[in-house]
C-alpha atoms as a PDB file:
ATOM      1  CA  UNK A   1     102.225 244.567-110.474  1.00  0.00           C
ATOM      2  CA  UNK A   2     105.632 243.750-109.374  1.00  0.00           C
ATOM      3  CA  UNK A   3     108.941 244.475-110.900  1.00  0.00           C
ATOM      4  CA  UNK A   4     111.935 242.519-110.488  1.00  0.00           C
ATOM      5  CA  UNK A   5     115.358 243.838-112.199  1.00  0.00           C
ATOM      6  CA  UNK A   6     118.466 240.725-111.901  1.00  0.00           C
ATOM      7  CA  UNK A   7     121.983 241.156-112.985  1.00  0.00           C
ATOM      8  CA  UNK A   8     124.144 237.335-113.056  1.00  0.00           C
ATOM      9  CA  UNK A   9     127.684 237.347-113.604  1.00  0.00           C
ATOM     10  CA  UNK A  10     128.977 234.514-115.322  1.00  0.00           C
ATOM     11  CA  UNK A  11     132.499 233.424-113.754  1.00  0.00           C
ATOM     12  CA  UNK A  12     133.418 231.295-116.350  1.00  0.00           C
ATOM     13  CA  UNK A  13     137.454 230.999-115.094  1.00  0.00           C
ATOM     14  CA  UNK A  14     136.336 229.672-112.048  1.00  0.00           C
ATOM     15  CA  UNK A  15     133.693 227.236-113.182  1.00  0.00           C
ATOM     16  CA  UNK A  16     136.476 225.834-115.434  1.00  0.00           C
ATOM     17  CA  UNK A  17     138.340 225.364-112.601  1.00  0.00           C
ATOM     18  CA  UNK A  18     136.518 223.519-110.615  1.00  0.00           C
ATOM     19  CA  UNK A  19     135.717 221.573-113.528  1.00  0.00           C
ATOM     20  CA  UNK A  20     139.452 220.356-113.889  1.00  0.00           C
ATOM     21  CA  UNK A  21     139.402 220.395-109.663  1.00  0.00           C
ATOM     22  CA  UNK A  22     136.791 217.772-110.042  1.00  0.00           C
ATOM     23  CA  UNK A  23     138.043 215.858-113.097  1.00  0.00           C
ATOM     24  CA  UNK A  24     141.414 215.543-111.559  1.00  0.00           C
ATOM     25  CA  UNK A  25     139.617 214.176-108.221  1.00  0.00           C
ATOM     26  CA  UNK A  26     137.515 211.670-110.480  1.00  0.00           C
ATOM     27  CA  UNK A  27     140.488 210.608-112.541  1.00  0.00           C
ATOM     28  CA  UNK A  28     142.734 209.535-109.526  1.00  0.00           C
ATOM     29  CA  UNK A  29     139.507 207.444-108.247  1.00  0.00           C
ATOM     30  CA  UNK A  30     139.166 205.840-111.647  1.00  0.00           C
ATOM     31  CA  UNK A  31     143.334 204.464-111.595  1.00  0.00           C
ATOM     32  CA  UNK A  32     142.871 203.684-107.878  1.00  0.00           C
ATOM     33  CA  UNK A  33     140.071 201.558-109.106  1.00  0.00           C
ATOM     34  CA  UNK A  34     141.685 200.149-111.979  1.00  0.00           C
ATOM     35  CA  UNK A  35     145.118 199.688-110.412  1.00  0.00           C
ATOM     36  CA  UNK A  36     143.396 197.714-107.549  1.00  0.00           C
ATOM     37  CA  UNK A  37     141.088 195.871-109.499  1.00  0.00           C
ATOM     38  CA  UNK A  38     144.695 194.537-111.865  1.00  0.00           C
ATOM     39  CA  UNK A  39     146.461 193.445-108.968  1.00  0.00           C
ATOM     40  CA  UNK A  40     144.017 191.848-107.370  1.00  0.00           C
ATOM     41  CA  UNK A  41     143.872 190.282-110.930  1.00  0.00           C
ATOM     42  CA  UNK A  42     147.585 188.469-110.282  1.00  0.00           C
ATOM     43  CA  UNK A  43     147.882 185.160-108.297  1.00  0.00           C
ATOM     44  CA  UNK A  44     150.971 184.299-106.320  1.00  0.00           C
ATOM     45  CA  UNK A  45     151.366 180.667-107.617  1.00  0.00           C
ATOM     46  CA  UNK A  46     154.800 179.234-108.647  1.00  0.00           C
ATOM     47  CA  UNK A  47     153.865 177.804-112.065  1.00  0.00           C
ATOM     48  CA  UNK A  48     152.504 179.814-115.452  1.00  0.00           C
ATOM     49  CA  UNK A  49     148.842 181.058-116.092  1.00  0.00           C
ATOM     50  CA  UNK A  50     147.066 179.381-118.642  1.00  0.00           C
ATOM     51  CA  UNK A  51     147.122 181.938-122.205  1.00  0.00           C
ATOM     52  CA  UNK A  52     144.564 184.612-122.390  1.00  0.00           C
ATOM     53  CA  UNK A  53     143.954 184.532-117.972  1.00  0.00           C
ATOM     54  CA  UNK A  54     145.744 187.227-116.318  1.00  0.00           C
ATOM     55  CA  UNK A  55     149.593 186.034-115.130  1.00  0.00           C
ATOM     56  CA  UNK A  56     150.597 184.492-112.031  1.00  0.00           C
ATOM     57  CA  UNK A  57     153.791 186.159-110.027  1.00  0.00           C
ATOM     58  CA  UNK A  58     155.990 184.308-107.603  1.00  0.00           C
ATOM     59  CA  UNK A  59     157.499 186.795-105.563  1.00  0.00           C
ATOM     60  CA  UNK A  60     154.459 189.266-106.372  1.00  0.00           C
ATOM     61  CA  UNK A  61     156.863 191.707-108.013  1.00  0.00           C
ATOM     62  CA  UNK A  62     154.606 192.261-111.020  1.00  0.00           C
ATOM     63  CA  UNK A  63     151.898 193.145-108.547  1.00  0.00           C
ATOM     64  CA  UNK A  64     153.401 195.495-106.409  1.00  0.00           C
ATOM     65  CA  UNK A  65     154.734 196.869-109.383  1.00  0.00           C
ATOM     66  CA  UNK A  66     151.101 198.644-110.804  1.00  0.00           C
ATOM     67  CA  UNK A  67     150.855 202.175-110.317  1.00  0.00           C
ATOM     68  CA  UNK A  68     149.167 204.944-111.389  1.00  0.00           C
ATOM     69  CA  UNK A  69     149.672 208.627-112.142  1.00  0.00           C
ATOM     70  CA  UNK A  70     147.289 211.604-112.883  1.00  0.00           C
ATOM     71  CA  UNK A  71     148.866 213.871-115.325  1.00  0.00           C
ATOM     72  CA  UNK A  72     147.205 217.202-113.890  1.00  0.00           C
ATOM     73  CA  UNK A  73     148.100 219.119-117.191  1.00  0.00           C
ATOM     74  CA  UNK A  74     146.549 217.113-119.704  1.00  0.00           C
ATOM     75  CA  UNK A  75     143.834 215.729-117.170  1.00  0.00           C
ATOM     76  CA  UNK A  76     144.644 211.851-117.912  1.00  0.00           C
ATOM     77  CA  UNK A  77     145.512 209.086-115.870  1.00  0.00           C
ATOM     78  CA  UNK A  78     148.347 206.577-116.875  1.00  0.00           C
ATOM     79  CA  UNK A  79     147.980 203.159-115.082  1.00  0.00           C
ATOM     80  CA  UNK A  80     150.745 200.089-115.535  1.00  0.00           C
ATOM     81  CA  UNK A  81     153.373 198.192-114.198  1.00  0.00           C
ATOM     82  CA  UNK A  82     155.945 200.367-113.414  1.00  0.00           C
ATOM     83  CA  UNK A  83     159.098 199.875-116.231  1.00  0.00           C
ATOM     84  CA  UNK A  84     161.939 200.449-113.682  1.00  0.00           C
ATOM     85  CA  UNK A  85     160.392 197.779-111.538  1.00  0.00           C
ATOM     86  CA  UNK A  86     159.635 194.697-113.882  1.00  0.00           C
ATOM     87  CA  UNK A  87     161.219 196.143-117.610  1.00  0.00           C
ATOM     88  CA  UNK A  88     159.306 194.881-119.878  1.00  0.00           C
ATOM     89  CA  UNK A  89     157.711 191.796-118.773  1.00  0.00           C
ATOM     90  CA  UNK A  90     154.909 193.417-118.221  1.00  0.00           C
ATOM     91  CA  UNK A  91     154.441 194.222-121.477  1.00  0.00           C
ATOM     92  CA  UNK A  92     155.195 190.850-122.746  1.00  0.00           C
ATOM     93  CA  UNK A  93     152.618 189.526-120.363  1.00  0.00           C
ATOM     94  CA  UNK A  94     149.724 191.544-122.010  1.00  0.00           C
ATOM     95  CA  UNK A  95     150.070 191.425-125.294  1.00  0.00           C
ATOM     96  CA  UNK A  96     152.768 188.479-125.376  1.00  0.00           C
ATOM     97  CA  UNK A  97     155.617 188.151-127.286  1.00  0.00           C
ATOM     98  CA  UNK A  98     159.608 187.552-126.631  1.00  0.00           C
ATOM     99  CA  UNK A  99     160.964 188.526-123.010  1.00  0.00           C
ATOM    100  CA  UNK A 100     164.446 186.913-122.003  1.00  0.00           C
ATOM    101  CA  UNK A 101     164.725 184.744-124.959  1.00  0.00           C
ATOM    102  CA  UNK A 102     161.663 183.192-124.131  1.00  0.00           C
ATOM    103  CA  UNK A 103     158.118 183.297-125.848  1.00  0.00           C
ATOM    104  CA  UNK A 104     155.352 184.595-123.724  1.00  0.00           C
ATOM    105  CA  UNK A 105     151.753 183.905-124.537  1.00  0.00           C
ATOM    106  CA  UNK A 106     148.933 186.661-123.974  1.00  0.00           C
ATOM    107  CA  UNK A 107     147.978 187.037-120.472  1.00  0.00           C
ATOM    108  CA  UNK A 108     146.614 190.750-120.230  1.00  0.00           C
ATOM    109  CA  UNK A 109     145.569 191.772-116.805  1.00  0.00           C
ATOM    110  CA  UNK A 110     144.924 195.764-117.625  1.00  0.00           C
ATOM    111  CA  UNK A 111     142.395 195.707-120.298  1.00  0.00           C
ATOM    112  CA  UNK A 112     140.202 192.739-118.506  1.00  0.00           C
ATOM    113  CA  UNK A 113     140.609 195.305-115.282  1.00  0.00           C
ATOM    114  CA  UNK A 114     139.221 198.251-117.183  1.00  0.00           C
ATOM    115  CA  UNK A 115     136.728 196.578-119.008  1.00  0.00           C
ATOM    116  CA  UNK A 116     135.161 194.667-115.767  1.00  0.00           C
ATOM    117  CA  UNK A 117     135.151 198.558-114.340  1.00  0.00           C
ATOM    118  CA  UNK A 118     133.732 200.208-117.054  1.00  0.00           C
ATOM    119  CA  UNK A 119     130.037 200.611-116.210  1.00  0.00           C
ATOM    120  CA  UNK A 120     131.619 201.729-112.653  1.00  0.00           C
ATOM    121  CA  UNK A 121     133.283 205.444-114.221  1.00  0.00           C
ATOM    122  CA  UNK A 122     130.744 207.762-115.461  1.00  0.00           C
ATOM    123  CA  UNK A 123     129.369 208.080-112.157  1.00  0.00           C
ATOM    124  CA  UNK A 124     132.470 209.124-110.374  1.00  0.00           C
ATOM    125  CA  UNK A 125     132.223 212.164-112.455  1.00  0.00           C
ATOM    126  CA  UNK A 126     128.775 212.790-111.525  1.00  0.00           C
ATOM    127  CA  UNK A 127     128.432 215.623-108.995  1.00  0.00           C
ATOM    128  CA  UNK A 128     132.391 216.409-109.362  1.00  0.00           C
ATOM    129  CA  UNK A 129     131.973 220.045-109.960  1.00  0.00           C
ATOM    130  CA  UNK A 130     130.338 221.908-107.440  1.00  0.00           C
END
């Protein structure tokens, strides 16, 4: 007969932290994805999208404008036009309403982008802790 005696340590500060290593490293794919997947979203044409199709731009400015940042605290990712760039047409654009005096109709162009990728980020958590 053979004996075996094991001992495991369980390291349970650094597990966690290669579990918010990896999250982190998932979460900035996921905006990438969804920031990329927006502007590609936005025509350059001179004249108005039709309501409810994501907006056209003119000089682009609304497309260059999309960003994203991963808040490494709270592990979340925070992806939009950026307010300093375009205000708040951006928000008037998605959800419509007044911008300028004028009435905008609802062209979103962030909620289409997540839902088209949303079968495409569960698996860029898979394998993220190792």
């Amino acid at each position: 007969m053979i004996g075996v005696n094991a001992k495991t340590k369980m390291e349970t500060q650094k597990v966690l932290a290669k579990a918010k290593q990896g999250s982190f490293k998932s979460l900035s794919h996921a905006g990438a994805a969804i920031r990329l997947t927006a502007r590609r979203s936005i025509r350059k044409r001179k004249t108005a999208s039709p309501a409810g199709s994501p907006p056209h731009t003119r000089r682009g400015q609304l497309r260059r404008a999309i960003a994203y940042a991963v808040e490494k605290q709270q592990l979340r990712v925070v992806i939009g036009p950026e307010h300093e760039v375009v205000g708040e047409s951006g928000k008037a654009h998605e959800f419509g309403g007044r911008y300028r005096r004028e009435q905008y109709e609802k062209r979103p162009f962030m909620g289409p982008a997540l839902e088209k990728l949303q079968d495409r980020l569960p698996p860029l958590w898979a394998g993220s802790v190792r």
